[in-house]
N, C-alpha and C. Protein backbone atom coordinates (compact mmCIF):
# COMPACT_ATOMS: atom_id res chain seq x y z
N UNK A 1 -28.52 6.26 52.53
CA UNK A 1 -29.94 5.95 52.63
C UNK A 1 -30.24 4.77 51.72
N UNK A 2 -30.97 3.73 52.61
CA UNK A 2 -31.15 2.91 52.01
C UNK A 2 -32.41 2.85 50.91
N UNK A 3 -32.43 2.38 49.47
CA UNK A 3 -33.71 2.29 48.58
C UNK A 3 -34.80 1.62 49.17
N UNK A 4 -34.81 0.68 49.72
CA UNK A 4 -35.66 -0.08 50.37
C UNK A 4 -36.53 1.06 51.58
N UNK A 5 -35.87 2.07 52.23
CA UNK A 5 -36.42 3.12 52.74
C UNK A 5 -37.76 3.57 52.26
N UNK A 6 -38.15 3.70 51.18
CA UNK A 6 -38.73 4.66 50.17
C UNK A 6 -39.53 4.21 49.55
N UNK A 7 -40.76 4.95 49.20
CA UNK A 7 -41.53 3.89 48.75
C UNK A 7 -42.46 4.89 47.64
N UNK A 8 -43.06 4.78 46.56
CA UNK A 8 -43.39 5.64 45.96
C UNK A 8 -44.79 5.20 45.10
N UNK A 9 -45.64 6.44 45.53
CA UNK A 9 -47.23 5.77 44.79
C UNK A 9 -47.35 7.18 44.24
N UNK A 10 -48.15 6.43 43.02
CA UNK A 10 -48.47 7.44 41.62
C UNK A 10 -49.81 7.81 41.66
N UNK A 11 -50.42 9.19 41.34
CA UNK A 11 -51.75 9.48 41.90
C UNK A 11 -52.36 10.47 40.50
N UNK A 12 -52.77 10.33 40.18
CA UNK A 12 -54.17 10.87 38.93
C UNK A 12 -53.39 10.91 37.80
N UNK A 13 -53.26 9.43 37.56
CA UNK A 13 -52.88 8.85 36.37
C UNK A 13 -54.17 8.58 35.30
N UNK A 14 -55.14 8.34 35.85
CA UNK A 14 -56.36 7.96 34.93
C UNK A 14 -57.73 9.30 35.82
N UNK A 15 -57.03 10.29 35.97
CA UNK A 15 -58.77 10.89 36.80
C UNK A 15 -58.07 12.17 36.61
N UNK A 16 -59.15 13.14 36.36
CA UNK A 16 -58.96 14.59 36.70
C UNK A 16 -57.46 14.92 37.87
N UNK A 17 -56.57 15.96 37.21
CA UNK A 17 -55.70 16.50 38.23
C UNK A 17 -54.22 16.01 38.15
N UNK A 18 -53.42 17.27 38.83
CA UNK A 18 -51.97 16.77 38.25
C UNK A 18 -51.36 15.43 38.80
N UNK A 19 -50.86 15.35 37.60
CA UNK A 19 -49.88 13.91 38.11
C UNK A 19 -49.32 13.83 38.72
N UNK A 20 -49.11 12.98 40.08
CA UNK A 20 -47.94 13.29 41.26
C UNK A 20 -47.84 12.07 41.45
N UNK A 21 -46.47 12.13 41.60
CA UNK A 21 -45.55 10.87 42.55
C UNK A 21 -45.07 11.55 43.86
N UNK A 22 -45.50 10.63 44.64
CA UNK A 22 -45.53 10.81 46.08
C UNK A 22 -44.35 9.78 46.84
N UNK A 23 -43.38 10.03 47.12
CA UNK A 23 -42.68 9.64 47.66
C UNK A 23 -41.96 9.65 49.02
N UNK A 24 -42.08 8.53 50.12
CA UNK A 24 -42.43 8.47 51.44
C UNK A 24 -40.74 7.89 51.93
N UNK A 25 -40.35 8.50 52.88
CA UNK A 25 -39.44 7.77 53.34
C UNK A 25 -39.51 7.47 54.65
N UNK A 26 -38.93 6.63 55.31
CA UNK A 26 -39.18 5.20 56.60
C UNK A 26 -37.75 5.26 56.51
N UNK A 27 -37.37 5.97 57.51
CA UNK A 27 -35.87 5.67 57.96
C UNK A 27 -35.12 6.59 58.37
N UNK A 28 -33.99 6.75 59.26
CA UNK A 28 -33.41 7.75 59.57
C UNK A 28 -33.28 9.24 59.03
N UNK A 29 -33.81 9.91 59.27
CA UNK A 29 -34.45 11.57 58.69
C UNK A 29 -33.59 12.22 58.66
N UNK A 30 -32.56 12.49 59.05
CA UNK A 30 -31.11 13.63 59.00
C UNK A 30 -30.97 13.81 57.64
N UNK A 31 -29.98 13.18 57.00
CA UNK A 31 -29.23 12.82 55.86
C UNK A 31 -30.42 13.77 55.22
N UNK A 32 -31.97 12.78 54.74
CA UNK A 32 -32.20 13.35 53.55
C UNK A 32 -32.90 14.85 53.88
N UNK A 33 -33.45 15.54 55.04
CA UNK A 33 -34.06 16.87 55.32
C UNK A 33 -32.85 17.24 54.95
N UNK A 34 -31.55 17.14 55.11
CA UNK A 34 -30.50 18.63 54.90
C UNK A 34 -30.79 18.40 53.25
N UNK A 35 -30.76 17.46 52.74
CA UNK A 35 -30.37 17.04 50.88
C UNK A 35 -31.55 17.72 50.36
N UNK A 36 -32.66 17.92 51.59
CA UNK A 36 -33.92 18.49 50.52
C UNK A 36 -33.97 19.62 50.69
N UNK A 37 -32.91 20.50 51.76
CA UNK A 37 -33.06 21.99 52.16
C UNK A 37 -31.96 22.15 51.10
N UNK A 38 -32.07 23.76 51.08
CA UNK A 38 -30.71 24.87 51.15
C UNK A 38 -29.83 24.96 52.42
N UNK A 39 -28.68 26.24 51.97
CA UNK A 39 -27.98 25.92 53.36
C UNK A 39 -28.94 27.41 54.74
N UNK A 40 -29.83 27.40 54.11
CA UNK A 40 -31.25 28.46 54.86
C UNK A 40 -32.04 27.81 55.48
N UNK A 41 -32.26 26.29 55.03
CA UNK A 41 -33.30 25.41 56.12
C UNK A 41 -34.19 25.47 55.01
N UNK A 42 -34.62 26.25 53.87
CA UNK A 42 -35.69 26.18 53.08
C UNK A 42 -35.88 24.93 52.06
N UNK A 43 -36.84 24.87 51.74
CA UNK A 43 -37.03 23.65 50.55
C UNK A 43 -36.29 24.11 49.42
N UNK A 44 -35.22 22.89 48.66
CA UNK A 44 -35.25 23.05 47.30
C UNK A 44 -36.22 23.84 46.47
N UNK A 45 -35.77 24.60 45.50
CA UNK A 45 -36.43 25.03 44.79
C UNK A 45 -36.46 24.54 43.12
N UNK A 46 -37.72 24.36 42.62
CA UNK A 46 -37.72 23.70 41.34
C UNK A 46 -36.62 23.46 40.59
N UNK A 47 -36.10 24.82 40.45
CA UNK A 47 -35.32 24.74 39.16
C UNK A 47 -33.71 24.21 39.89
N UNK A 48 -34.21 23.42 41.32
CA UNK A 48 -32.54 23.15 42.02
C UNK A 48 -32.22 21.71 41.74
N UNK A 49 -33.80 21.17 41.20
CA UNK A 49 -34.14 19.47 41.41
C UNK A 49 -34.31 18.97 40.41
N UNK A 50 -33.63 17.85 40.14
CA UNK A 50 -34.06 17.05 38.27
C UNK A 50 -34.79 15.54 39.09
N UNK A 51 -35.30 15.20 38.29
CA UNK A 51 -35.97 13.72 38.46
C UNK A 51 -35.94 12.73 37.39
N UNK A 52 -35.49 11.65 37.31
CA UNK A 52 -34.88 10.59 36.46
C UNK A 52 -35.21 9.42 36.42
N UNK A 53 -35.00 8.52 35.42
CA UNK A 53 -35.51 7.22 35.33
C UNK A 53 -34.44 6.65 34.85
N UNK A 54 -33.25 5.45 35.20
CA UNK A 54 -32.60 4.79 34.59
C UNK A 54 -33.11 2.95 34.69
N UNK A 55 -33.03 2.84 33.86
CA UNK A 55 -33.65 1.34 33.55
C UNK A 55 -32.54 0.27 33.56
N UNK A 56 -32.97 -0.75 34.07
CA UNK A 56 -31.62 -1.52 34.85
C UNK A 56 -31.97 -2.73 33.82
N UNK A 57 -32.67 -3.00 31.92
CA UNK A 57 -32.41 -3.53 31.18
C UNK A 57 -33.27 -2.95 30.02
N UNK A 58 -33.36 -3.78 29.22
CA UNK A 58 -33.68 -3.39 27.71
C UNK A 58 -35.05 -3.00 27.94
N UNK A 59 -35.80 -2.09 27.53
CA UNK A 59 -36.99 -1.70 27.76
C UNK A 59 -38.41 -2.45 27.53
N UNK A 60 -38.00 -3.12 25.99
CA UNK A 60 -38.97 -4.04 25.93
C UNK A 60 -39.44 -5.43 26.64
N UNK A 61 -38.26 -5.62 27.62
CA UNK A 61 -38.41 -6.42 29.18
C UNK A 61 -38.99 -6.44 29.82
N UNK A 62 -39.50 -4.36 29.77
CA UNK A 62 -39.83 -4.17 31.22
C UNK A 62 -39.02 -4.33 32.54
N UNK A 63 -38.17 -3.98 32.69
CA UNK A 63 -36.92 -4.39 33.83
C UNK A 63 -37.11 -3.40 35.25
N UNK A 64 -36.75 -3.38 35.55
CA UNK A 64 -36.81 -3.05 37.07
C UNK A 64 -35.98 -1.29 36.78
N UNK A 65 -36.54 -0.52 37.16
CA UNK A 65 -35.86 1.25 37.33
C UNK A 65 -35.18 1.62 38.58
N UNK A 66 -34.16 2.36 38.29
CA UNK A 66 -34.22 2.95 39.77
C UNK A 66 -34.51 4.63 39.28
N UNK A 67 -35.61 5.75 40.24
CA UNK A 67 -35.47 6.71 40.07
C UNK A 67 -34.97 7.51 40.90
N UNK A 68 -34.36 8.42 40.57
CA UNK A 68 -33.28 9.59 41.30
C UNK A 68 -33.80 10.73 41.30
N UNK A 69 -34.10 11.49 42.14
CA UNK A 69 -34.17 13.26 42.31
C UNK A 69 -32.56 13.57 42.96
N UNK A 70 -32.40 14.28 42.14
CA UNK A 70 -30.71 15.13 42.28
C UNK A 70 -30.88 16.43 42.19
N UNK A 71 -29.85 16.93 42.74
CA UNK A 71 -29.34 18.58 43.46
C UNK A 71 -28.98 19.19 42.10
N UNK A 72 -29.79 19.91 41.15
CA UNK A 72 -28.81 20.24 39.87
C UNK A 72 -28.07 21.21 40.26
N UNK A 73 -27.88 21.81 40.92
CA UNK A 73 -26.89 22.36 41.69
C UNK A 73 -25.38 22.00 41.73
N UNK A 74 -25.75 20.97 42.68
CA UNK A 74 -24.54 20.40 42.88
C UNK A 74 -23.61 19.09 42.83
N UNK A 75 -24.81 18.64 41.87
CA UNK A 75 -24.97 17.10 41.21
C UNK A 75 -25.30 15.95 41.92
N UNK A 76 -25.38 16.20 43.38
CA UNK A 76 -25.29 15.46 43.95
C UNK A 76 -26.89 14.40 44.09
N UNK A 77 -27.23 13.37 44.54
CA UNK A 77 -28.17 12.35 44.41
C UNK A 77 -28.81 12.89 46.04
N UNK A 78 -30.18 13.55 46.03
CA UNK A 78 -31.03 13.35 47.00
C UNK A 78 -31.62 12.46 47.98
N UNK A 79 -31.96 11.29 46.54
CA UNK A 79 -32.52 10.02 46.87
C UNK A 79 -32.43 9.59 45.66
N UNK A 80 -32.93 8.23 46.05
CA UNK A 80 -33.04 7.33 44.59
C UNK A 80 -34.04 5.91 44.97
N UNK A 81 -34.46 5.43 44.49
CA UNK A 81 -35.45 4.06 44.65
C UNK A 81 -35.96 3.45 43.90
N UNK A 82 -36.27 1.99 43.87
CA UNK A 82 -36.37 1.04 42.76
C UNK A 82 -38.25 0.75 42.82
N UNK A 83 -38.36 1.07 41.26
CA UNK A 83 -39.32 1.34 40.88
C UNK A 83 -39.45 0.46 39.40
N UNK A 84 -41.07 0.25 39.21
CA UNK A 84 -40.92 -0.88 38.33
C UNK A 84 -41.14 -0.01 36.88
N UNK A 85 -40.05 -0.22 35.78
CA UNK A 85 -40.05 0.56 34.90
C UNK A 85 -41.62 0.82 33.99
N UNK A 86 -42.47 -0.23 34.00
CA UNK A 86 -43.76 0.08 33.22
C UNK A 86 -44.46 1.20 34.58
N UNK A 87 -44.28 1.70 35.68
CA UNK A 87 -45.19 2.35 36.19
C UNK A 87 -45.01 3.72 35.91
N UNK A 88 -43.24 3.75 35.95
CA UNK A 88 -42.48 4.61 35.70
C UNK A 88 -42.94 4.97 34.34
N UNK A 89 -42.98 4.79 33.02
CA UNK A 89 -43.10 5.29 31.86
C UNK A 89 -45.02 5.12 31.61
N UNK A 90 -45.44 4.78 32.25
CA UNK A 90 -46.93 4.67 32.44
C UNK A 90 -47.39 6.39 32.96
N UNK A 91 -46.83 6.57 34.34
CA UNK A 91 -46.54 8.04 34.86
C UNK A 91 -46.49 9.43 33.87
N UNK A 92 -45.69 8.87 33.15
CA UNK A 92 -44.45 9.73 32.29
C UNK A 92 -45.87 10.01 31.08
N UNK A 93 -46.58 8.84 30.56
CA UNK A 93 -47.44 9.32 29.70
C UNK A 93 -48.51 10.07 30.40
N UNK A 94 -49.05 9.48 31.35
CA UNK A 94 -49.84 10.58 31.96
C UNK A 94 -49.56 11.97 32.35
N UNK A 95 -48.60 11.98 32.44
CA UNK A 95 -48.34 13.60 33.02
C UNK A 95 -48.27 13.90 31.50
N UNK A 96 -47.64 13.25 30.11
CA UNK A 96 -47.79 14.27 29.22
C UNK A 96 -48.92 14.54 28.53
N UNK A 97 -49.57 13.23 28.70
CA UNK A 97 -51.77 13.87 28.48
C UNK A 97 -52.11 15.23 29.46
N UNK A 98 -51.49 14.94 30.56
CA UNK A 98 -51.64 16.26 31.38
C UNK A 98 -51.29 17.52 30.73
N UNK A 99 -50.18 17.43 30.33
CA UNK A 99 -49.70 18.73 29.75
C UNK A 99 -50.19 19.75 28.56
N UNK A 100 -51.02 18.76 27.68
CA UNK A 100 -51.60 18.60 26.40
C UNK A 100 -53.16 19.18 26.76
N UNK A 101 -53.69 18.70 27.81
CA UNK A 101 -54.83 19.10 28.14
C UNK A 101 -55.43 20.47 28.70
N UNK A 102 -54.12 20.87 29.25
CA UNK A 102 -53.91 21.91 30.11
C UNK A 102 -53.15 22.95 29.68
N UNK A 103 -52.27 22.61 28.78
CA UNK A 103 -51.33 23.18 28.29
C UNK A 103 -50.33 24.09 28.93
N UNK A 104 -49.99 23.26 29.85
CA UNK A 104 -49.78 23.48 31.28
C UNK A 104 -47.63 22.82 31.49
N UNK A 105 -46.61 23.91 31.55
CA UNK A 105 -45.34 23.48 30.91
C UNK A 105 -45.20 22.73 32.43
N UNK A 106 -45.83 22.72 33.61
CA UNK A 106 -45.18 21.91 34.51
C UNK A 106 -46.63 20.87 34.81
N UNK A 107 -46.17 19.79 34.19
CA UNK A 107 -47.23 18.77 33.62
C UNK A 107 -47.04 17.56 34.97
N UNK A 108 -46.03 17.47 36.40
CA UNK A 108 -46.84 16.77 36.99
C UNK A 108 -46.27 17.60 38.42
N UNK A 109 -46.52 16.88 39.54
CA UNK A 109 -45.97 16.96 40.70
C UNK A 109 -45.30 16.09 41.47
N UNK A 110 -43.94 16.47 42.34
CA UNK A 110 -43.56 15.58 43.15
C UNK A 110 -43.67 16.10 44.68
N UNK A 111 -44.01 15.48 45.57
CA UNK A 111 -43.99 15.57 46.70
C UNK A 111 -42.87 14.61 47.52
N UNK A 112 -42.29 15.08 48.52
CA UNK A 112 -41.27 13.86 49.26
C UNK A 112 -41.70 14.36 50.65
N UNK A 113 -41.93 13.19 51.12
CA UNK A 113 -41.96 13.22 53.50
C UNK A 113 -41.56 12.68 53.60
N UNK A 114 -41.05 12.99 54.82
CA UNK A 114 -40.40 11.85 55.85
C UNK A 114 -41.59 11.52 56.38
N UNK A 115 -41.85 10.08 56.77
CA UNK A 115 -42.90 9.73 58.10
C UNK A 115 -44.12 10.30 57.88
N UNK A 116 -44.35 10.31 56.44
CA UNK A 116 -45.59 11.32 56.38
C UNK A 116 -45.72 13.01 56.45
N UNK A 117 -44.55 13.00 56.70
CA UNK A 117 -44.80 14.61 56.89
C UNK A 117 -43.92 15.39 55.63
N UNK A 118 -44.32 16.10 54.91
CA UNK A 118 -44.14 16.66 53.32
C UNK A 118 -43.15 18.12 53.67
N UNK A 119 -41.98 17.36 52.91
CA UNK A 119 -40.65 18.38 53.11
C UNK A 119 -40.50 19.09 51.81
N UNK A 120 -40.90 18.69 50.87
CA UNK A 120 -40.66 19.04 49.33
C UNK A 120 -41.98 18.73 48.61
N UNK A 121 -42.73 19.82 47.65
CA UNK A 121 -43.64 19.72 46.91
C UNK A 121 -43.51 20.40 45.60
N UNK A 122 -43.36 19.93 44.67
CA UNK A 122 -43.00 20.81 43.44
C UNK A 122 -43.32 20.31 42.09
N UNK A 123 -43.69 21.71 41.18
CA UNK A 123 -44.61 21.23 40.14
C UNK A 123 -43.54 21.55 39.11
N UNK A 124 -43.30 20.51 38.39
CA UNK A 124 -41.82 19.93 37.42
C UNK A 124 -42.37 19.61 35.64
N UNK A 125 -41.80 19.96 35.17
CA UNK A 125 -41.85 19.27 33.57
C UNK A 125 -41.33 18.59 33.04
N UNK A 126 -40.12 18.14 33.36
CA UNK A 126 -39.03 17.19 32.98
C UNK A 126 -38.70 16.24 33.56
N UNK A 127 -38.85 14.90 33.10
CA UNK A 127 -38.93 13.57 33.85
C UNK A 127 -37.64 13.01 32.52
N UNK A 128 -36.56 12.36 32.96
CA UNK A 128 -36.09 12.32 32.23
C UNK A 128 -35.80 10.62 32.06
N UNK A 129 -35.59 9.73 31.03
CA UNK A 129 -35.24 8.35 31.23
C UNK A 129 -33.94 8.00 30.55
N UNK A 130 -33.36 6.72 30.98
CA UNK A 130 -32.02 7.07 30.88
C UNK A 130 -32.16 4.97 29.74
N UNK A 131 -31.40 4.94 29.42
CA UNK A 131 -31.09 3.14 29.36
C UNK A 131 -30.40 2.69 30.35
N UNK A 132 -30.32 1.29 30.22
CA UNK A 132 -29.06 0.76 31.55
C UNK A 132 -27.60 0.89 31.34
N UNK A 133 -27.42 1.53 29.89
CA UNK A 133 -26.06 1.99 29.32
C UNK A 133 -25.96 3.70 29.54
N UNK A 134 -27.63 4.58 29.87
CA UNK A 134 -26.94 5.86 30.33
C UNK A 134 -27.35 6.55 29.06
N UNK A 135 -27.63 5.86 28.51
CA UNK A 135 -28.06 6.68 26.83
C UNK A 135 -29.23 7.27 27.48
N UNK A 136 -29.70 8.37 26.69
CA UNK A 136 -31.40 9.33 26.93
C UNK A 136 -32.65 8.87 26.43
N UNK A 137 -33.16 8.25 26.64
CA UNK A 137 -34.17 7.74 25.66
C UNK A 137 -35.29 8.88 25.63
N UNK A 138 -35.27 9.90 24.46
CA UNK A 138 -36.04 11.14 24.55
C UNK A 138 -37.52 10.34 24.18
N UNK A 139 -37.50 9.83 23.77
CA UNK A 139 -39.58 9.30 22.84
C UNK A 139 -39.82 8.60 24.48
N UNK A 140 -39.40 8.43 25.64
CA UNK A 140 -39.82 7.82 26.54
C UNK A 140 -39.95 9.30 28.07
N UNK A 141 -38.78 9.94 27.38
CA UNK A 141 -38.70 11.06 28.31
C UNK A 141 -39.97 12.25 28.27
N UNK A 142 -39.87 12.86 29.43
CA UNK A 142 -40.99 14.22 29.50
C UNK A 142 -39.65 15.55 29.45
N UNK A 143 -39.82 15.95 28.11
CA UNK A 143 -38.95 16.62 27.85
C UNK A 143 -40.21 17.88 27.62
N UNK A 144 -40.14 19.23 27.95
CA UNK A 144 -40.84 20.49 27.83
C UNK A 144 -40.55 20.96 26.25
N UNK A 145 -41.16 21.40 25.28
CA UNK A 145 -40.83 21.66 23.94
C UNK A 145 -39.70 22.69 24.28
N UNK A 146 -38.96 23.02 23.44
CA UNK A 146 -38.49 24.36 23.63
C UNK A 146 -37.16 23.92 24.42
N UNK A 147 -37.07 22.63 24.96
CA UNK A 147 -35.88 22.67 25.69
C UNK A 147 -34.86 21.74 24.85
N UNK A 148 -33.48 22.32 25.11
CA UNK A 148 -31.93 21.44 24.46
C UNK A 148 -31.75 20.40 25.31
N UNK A 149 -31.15 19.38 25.43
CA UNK A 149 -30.65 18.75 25.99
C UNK A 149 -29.55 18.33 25.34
């Protein structure tokens, strides 16, 4: 699946209500409906899905991201798509004003469709960011208190 497929808009970043990234895909539908099911036909379930930010240069650049939702399961990459790293860590603070306000441990939402039509919806706490070397950058990450990494 191609990145260019995919396209992703960020929604109550500055207004009442959870933070969601909405992510649309335009392109051959097979591949990713099985990656977002079980082997039951059902949706992933929360605790099956991680969501990520790796930054493709030095942060204070601002460089270009690609983000990944993966199978923690089975490690495998769902999807992935290039995203501009200030929207990405822009997101990341809003959902954790979210969390703070609400006090609320799953501080945003992701949704994924094909063609508009919503295969996966799930309310997540952990947004994680990576460097372009793979290092964790936790002061940038949405890490839940209480959790090891």
């Amino acid at each position: 699946m191609r990145r260019d497929y995919f396209t992703l808009e960020a929604r109550n970043l500055d207004s009442p209500g959870v933070p969601t990234v909405a992510i649309d895909f335009e392109g051959p539908s097979d591949q990713l409906a099985d990656r977002l099911t079980d082997e039951g036909g059902e949706p992933l379930a929360a605790d099956e899905v991680d969501v990520a930010c790796r930054l493709q240069g030095p942060i204070d650049e601002s460089p270009e991201a690609v983000v990944s939702v993966t199978n923690r399961v089975t490690g495998e990459f769902i999807l992935e798509l290039n995203a501009d790293s200030d929207d990405v860590l822009r997101f990341i603070d809003a959902a954790r004003e979210y969390g703070k306000e609400t006090d609320d441990q799953h501080r945003y939402r992701i949704r994924v469709a094909i063609d508009g039509n919503h295969l996966l919806e799930q309310h997540k706490g952990t947004f994680l960011v990576y460097d372009a070397d793979g290092g964790l950058l936790r002061q940038h990450s949405l890490i839940p208190s209480g959790v090891e990494l």
